[in-house]
C-alpha atoms as a PDB file:
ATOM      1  CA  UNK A   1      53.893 165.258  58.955  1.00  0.00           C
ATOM      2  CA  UNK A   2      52.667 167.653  56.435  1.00  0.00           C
ATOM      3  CA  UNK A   3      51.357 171.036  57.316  1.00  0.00           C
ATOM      4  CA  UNK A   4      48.004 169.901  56.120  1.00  0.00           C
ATOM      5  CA  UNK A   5      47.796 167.010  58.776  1.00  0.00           C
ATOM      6  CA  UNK A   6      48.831 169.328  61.488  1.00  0.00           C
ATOM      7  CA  UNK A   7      45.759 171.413  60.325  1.00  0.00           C
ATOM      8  CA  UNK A   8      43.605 168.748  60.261  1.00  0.00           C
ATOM      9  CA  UNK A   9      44.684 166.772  63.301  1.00  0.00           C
ATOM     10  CA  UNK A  10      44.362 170.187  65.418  1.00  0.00           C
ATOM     11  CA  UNK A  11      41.090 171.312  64.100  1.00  0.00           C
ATOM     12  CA  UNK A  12      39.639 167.569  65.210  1.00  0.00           C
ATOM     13  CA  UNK A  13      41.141 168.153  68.609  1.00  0.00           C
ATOM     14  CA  UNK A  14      39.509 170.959  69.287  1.00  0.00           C
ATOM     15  CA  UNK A  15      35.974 170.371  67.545  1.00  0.00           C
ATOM     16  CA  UNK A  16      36.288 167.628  69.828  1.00  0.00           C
ATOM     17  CA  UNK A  17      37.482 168.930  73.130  1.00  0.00           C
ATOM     18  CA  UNK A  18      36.066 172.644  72.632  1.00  0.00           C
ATOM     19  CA  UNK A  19      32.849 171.814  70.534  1.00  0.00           C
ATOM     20  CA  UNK A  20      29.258 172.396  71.422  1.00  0.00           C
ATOM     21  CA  UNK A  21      27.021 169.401  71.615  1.00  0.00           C
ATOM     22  CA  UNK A  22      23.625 170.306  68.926  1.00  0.00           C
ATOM     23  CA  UNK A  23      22.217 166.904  71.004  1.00  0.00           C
ATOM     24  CA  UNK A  24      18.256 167.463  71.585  1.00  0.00           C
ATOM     25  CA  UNK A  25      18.105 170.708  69.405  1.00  0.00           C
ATOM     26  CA  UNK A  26      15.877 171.028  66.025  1.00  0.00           C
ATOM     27  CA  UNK A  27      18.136 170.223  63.909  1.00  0.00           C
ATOM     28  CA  UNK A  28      17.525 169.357  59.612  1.00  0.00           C
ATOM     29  CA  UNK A  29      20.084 166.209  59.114  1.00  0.00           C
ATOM     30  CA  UNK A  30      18.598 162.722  59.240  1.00  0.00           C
ATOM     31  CA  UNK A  31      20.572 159.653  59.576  1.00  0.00           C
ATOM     32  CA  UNK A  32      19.213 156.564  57.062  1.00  0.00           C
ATOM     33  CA  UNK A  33      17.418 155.291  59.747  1.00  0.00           C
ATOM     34  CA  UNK A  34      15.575 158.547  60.499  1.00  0.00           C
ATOM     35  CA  UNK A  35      17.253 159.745  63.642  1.00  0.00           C
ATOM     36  CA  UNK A  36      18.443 163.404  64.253  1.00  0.00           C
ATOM     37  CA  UNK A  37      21.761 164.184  63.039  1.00  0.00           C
ATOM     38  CA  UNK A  38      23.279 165.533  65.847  1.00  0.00           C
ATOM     39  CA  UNK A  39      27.059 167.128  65.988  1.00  0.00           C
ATOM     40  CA  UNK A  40      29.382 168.727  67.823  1.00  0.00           C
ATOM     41  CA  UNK A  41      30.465 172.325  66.057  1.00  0.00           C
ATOM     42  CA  UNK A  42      32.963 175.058  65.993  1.00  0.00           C
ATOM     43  CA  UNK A  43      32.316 178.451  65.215  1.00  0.00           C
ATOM     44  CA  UNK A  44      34.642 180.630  62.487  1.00  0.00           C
ATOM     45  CA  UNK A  45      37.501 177.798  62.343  1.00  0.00           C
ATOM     46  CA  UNK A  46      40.365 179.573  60.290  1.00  0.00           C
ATOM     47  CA  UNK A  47      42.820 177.583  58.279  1.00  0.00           C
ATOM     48  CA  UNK A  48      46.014 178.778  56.144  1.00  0.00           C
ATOM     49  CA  UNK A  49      47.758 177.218  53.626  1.00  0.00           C
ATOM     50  CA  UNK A  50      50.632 178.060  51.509  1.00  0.00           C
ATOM     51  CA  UNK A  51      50.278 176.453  48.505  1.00  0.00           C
ATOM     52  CA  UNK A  52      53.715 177.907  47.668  1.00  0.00           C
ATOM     53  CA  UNK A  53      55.384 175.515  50.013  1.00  0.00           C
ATOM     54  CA  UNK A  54      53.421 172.288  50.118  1.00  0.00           C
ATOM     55  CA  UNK A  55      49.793 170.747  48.439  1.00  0.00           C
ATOM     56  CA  UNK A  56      47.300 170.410  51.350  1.00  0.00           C
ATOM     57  CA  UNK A  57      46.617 167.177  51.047  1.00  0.00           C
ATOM     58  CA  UNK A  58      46.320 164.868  54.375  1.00  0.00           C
ATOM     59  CA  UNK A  59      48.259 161.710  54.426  1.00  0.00           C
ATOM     60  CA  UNK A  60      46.327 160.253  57.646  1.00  0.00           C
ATOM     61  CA  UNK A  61      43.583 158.968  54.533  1.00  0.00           C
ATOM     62  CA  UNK A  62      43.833 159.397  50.854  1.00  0.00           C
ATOM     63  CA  UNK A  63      42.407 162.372  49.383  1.00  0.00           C
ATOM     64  CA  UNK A  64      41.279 161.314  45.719  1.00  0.00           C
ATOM     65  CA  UNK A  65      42.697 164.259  43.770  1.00  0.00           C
ATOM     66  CA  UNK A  66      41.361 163.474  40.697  1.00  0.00           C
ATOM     67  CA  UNK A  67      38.014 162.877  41.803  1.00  0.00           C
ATOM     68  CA  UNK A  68      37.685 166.225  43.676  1.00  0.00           C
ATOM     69  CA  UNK A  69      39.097 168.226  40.553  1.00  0.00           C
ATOM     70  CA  UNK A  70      36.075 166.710  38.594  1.00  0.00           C
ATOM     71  CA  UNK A  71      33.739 167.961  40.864  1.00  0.00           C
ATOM     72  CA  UNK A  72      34.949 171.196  41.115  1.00  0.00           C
ATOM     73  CA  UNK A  73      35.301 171.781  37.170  1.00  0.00           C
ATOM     74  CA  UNK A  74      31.993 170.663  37.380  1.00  0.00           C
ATOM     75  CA  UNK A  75      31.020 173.305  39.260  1.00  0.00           C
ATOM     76  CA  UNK A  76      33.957 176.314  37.608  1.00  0.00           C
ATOM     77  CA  UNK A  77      34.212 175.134  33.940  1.00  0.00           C
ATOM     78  CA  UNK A  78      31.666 172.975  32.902  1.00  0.00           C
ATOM     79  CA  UNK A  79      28.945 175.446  34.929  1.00  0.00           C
ATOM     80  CA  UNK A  80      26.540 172.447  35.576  1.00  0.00           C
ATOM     81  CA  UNK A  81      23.698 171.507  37.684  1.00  0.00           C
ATOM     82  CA  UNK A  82      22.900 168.195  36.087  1.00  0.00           C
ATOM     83  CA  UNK A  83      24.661 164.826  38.025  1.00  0.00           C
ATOM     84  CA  UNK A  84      24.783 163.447  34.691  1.00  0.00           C
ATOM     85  CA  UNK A  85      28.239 165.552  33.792  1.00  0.00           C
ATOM     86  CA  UNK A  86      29.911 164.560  37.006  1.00  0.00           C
ATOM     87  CA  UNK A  87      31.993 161.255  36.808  1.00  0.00           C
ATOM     88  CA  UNK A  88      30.807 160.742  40.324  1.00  0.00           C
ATOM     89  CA  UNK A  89      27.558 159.608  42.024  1.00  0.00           C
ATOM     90  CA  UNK A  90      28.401 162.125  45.084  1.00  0.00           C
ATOM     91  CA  UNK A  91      25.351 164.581  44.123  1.00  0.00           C
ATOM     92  CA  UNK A  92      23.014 161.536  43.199  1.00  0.00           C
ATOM     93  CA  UNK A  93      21.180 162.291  46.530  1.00  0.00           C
ATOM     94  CA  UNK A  94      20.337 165.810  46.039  1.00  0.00           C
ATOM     95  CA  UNK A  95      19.459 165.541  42.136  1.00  0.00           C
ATOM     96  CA  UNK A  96      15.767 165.082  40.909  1.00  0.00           C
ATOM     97  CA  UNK A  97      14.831 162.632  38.101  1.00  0.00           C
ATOM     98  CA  UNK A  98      16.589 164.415  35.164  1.00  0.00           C
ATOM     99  CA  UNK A  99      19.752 164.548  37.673  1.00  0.00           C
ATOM    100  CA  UNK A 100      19.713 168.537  38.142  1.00  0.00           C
ATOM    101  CA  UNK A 101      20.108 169.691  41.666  1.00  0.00           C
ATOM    102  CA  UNK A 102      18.287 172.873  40.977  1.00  0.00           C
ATOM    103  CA  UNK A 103      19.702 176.615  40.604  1.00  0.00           C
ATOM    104  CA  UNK A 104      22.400 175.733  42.681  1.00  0.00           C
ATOM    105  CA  UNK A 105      26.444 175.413  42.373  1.00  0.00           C
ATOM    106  CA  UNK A 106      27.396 175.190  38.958  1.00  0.00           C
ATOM    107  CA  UNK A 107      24.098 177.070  37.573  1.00  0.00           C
ATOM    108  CA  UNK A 108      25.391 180.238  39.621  1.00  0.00           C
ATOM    109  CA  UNK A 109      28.433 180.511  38.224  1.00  0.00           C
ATOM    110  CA  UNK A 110      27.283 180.449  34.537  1.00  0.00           C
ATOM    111  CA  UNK A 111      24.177 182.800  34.823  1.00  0.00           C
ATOM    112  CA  UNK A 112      25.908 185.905  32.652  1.00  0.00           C
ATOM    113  CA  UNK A 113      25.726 189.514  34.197  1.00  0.00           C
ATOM    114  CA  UNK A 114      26.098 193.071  32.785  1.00  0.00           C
ATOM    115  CA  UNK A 115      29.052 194.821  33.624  1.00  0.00           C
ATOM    116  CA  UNK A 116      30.997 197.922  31.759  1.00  0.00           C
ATOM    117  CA  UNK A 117      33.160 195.762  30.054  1.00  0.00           C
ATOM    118  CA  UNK A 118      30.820 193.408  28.304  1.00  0.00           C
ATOM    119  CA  UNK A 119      28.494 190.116  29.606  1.00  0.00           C
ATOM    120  CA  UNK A 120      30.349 187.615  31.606  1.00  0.00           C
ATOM    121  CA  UNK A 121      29.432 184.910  34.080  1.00  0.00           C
ATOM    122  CA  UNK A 122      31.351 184.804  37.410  1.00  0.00           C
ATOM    123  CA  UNK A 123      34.098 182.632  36.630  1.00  0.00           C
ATOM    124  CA  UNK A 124      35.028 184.697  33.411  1.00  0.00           C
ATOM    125  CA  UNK A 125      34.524 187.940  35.173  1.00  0.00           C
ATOM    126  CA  UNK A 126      37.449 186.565  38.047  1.00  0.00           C
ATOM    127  CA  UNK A 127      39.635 185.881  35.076  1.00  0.00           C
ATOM    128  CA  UNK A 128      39.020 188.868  33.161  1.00  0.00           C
ATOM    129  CA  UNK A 129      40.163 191.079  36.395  1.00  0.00           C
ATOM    130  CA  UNK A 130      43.088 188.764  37.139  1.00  0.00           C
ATOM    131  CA  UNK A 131      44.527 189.622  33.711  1.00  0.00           C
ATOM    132  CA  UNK A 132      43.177 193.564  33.278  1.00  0.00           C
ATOM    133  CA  UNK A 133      43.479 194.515  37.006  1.00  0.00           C
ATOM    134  CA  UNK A 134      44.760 191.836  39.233  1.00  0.00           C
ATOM    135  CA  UNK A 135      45.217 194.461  42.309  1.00  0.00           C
ATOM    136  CA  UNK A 136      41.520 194.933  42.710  1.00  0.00           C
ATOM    137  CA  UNK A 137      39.778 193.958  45.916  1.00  0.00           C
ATOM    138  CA  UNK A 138      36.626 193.524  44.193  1.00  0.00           C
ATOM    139  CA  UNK A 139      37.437 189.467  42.991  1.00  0.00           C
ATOM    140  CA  UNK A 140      35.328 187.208  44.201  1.00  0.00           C
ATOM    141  CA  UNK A 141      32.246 184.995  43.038  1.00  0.00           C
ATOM    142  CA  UNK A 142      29.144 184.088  45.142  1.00  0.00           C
ATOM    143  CA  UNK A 143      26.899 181.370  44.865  1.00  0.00           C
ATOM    144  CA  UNK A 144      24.695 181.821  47.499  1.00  0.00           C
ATOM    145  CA  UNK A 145      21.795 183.731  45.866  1.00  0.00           C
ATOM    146  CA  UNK A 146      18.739 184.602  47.971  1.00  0.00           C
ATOM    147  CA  UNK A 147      16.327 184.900  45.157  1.00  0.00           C
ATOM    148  CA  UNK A 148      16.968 181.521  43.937  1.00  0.00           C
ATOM    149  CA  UNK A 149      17.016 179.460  47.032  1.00  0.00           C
ATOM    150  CA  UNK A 150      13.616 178.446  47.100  1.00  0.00           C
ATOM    151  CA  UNK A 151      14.647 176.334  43.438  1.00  0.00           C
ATOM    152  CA  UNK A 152      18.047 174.975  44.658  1.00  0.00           C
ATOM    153  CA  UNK A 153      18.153 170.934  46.278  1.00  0.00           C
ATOM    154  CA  UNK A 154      20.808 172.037  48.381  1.00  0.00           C
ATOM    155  CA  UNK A 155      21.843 175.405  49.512  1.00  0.00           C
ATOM    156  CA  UNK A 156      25.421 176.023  48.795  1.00  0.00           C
ATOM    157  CA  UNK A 157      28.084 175.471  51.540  1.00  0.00           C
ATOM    158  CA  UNK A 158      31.364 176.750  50.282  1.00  0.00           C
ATOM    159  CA  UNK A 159      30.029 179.330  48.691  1.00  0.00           C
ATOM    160  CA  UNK A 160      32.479 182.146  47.973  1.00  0.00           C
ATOM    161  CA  UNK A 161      35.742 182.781  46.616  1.00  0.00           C
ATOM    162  CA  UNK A 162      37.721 185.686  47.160  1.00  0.00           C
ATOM    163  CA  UNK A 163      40.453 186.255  44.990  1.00  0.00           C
ATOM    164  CA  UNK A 164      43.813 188.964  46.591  1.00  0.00           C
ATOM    165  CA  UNK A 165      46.698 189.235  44.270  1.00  0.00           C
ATOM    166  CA  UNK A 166      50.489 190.159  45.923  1.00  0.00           C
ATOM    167  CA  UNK A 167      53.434 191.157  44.596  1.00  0.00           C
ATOM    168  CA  UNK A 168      56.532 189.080  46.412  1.00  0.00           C
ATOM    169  CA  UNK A 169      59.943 191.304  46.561  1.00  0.00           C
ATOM    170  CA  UNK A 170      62.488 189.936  44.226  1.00  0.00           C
ATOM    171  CA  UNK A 171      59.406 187.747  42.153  1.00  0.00           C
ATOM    172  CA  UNK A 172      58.676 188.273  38.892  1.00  0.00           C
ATOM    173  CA  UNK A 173      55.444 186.969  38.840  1.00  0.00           C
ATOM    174  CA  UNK A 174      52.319 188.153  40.580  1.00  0.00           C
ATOM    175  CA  UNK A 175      51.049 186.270  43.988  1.00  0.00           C
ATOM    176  CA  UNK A 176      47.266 184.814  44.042  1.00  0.00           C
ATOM    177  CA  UNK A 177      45.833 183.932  47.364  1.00  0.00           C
ATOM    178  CA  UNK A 178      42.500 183.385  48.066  1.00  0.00           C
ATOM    179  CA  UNK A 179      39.493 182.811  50.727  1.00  0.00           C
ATOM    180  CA  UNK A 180      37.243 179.782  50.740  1.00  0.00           C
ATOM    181  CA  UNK A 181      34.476 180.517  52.496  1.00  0.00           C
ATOM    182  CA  UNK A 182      32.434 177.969  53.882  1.00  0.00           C
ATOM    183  CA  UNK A 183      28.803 178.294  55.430  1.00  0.00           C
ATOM    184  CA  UNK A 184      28.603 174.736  57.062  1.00  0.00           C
ATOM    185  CA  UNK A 185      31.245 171.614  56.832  1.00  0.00           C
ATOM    186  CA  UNK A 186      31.069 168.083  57.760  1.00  0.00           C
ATOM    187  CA  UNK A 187      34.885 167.267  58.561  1.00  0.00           C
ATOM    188  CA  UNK A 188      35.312 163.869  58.425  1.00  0.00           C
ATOM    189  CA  UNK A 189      33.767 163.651  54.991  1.00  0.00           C
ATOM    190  CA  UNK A 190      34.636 166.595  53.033  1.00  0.00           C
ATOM    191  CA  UNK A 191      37.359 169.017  54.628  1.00  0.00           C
ATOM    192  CA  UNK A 192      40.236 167.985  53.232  1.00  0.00           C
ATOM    193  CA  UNK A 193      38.363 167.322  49.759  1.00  0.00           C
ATOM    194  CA  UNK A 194      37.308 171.341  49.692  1.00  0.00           C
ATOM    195  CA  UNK A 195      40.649 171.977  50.873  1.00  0.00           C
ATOM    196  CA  UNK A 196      42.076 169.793  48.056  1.00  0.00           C
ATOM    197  CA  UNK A 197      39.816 170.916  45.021  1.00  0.00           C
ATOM    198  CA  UNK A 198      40.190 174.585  45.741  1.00  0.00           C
ATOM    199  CA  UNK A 199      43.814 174.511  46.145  1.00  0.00           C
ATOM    200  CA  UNK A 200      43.253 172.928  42.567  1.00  0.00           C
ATOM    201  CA  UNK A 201      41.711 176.123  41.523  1.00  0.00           C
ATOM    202  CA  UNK A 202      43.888 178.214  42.687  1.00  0.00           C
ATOM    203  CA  UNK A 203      46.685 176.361  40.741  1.00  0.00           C
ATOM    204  CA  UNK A 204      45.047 176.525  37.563  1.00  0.00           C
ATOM    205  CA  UNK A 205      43.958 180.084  37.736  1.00  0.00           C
ATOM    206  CA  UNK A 206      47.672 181.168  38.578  1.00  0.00           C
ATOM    207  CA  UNK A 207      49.074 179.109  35.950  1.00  0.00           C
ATOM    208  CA  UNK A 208      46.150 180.626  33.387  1.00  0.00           C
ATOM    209  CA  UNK A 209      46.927 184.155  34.292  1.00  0.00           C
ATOM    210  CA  UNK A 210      50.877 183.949  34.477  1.00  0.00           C
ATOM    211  CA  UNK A 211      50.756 184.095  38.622  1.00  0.00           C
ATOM    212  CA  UNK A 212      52.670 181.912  40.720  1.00  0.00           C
ATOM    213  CA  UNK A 213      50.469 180.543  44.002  1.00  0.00           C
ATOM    214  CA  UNK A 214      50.297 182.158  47.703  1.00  0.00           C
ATOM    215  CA  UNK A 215      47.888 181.324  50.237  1.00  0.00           C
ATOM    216  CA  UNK A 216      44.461 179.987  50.492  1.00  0.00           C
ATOM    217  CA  UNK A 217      42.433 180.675  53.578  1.00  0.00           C
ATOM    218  CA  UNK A 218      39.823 178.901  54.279  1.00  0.00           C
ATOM    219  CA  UNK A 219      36.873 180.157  56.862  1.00  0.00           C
ATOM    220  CA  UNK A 220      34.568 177.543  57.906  1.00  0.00           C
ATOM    221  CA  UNK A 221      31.340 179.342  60.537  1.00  0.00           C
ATOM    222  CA  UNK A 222      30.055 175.915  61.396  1.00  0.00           C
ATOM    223  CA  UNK A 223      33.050 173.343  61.439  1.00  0.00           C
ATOM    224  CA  UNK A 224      31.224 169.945  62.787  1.00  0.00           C
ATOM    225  CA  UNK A 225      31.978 166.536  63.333  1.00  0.00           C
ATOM    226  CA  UNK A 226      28.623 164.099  63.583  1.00  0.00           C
ATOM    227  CA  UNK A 227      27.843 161.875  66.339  1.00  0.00           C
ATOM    228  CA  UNK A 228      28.139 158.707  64.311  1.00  0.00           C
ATOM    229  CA  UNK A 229      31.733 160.052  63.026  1.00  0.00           C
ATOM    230  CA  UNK A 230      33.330 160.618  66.785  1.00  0.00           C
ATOM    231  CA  UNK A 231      34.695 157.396  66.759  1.00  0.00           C
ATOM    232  CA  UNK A 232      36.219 157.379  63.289  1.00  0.00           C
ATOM    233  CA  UNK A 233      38.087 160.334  63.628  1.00  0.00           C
ATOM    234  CA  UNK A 234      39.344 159.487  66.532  1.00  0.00           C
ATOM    235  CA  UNK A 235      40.520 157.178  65.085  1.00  0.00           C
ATOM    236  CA  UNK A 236      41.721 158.653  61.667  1.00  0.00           C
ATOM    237  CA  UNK A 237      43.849 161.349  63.967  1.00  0.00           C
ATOM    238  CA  UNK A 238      45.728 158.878  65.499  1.00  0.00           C
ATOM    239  CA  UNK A 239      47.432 157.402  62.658  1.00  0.00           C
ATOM    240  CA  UNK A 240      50.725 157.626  61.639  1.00  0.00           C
ATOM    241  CA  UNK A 241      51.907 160.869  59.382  1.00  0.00           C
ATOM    242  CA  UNK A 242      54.117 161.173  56.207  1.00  0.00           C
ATOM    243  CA  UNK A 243      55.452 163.991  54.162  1.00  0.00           C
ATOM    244  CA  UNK A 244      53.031 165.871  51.585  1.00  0.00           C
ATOM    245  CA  UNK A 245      52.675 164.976  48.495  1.00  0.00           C
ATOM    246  CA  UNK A 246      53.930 167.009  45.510  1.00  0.00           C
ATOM    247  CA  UNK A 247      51.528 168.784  42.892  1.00  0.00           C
ATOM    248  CA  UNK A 248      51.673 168.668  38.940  1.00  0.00           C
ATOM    249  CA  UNK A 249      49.996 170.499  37.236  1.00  0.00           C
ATOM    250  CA  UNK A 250      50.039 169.745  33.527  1.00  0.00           C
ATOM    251  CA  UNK A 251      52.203 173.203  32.298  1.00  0.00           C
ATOM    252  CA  UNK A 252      50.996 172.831  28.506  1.00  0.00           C
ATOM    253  CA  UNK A 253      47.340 174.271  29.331  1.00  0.00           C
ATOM    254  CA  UNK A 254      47.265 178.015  29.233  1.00  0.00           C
ATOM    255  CA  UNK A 255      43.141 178.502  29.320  1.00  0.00           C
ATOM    256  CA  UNK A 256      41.391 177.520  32.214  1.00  0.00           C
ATOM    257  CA  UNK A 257      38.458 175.933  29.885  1.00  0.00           C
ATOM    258  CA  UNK A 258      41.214 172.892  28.845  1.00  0.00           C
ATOM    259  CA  UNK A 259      42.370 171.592  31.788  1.00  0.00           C
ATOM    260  CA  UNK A 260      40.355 168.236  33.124  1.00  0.00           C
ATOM    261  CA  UNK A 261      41.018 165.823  35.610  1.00  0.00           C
ATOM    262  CA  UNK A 262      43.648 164.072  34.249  1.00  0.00           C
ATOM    263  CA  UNK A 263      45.934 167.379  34.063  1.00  0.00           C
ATOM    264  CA  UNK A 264      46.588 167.077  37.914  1.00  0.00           C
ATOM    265  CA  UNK A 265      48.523 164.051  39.730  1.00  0.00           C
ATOM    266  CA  UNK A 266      50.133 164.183  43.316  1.00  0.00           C
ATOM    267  CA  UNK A 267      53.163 162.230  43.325  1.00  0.00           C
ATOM    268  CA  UNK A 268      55.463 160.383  46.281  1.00  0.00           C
ATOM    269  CA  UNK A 269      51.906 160.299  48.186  1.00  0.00           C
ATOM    270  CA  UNK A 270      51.984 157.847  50.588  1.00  0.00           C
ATOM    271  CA  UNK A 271      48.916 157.687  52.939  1.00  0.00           C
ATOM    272  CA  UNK A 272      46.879 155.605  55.395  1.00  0.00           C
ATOM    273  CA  UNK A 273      43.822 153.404  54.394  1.00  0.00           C
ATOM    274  CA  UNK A 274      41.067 154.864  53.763  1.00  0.00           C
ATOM    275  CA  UNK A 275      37.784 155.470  56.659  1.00  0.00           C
ATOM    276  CA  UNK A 276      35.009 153.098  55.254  1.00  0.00           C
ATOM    277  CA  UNK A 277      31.659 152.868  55.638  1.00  0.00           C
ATOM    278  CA  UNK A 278      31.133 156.515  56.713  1.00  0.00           C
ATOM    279  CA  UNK A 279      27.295 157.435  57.720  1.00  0.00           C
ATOM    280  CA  UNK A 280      25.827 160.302  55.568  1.00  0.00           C
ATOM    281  CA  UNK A 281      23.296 162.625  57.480  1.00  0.00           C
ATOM    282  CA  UNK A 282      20.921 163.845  54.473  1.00  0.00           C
END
């Protein structure tokens, strides 16, 4: 079993025999047929990985790594907004008629801001410090901007980064760990995918700026599993468990701005089928 399964398998467990019912409350989500959403949540679920050790991926279900890497260099190095540069039709039901999804994910991180050294957006401003002054507790991007809410499609859920840099005795290189930090999560559909696409980052940025990897954290404030989903992950927690997979990481690309989808694979992953036909609460 890989550490990432324990995680996972845990985390369901408790959601599930801890949780608090949102049954009969307001609550936004729709189901396609028009019928409240309901879940039942966790409040501040904690989770650490060491990406020095093993890649969190699950091996209960297949985590697509390529597909999850597009989305987030969507979002970190291609700065979009507009479904139409993502190889994926995940956004398609949050995007308007020109496929932008408003001011929101990728449209925070490229909006430039003044600071003493020169303009930079947020992702060039993380890598800037992480080569100038990698011991600075001020790393960390945001995406959740109050002023522009009103002219996003979807507020953002994992939201922040926050980047910590370590120095291991007897290492050469420089640690990077960071926190995801996550406003709202459905479980069953996207954990291990956030889990999977920043540990991505994290990779990329330490290879970029000459680091090796540490930890990522990730804080969740409203971990929930739908009421439509109960009975799949029941089910997808009682499978059967392998080892993790191992990460590559293509070692030829030295600026962040290169890499693409196709300069991560996870090899000797073996996994369970996948969960179909998964309800989506909109």
């Amino acid at each position: 079993m890989s550490l990432a399964d324990h995680i996972f398998i845990e985390m369901c467990h408790d959601i599930l025999e801890h949780g608090v019912s949102t049954e009969g409350e307001k609550v936004r989500p729709r189901w396609e047929d028009g019928s409240s959403a309901y879940t039942i949540k966790k409040f501040g679920v904690v989770s650490r990985y060491d990406l020095s050790k093993e890649f969190p991926a699950i091996t209960l279900r297949r985590t697509a790594i390529k597909s999850c890497t597009d989305e987030m260099l969507w979002i970190w190095q291609k700065k979009s907004n507009n479904t139409k540069d993502l190889n994926s039709h995940i956004w398609d039901e949050w995007a308007d008629e020109t496929g932008s999804i408003g001011k929101a994910y990728g449209y925070q991180m490229g909006v430039e801001h003044q600071y003493k050294e020169g303009r930079m957006d947020q992702v060039d401003r993380v890598i800037y410090d992480l080569k100038h002054n990698p011991f600075s507790r001020r790393i960390l991007t945001n995406m959740y901007v109050h002023q522009d809410l009103h002219e996003m499609n979807l507020y953002p859920c994992a939201y922040s980064m926050t980047f910590n840099v370590t120095q291991k005795p007897g290492h050469g290189k420089l640690t990077l760990n960071a926190i995801l930090n996550q406003r709202s999560q459905d479980i069953l559909t996207a954990n291990n995918w956030n889990v999977c696409q920043y540990a991505v980052l994290v990779h990329m940025l330490a290879q970029v700026c000459g680091m090796e990897v540490g930890e990522l954290v990730h804080v969740i404030a409203d971990a929930h599993i739908y009421d439509r989903h109960i009975p799949l992950v029941k089910e997808l927690i009682s499978r059967e468990t392998h080892p993790a997979p191992e990460f590559w990481l293509n070692p030829e690309v030295t600026d962040f701005y290169q890499f693409t989808k196709d300069d991560v694979r996870l090899e000797n992953y073996v996994t369970g089928p996948q969960v179909t036909d998964i309800p989506v609460a909109v």
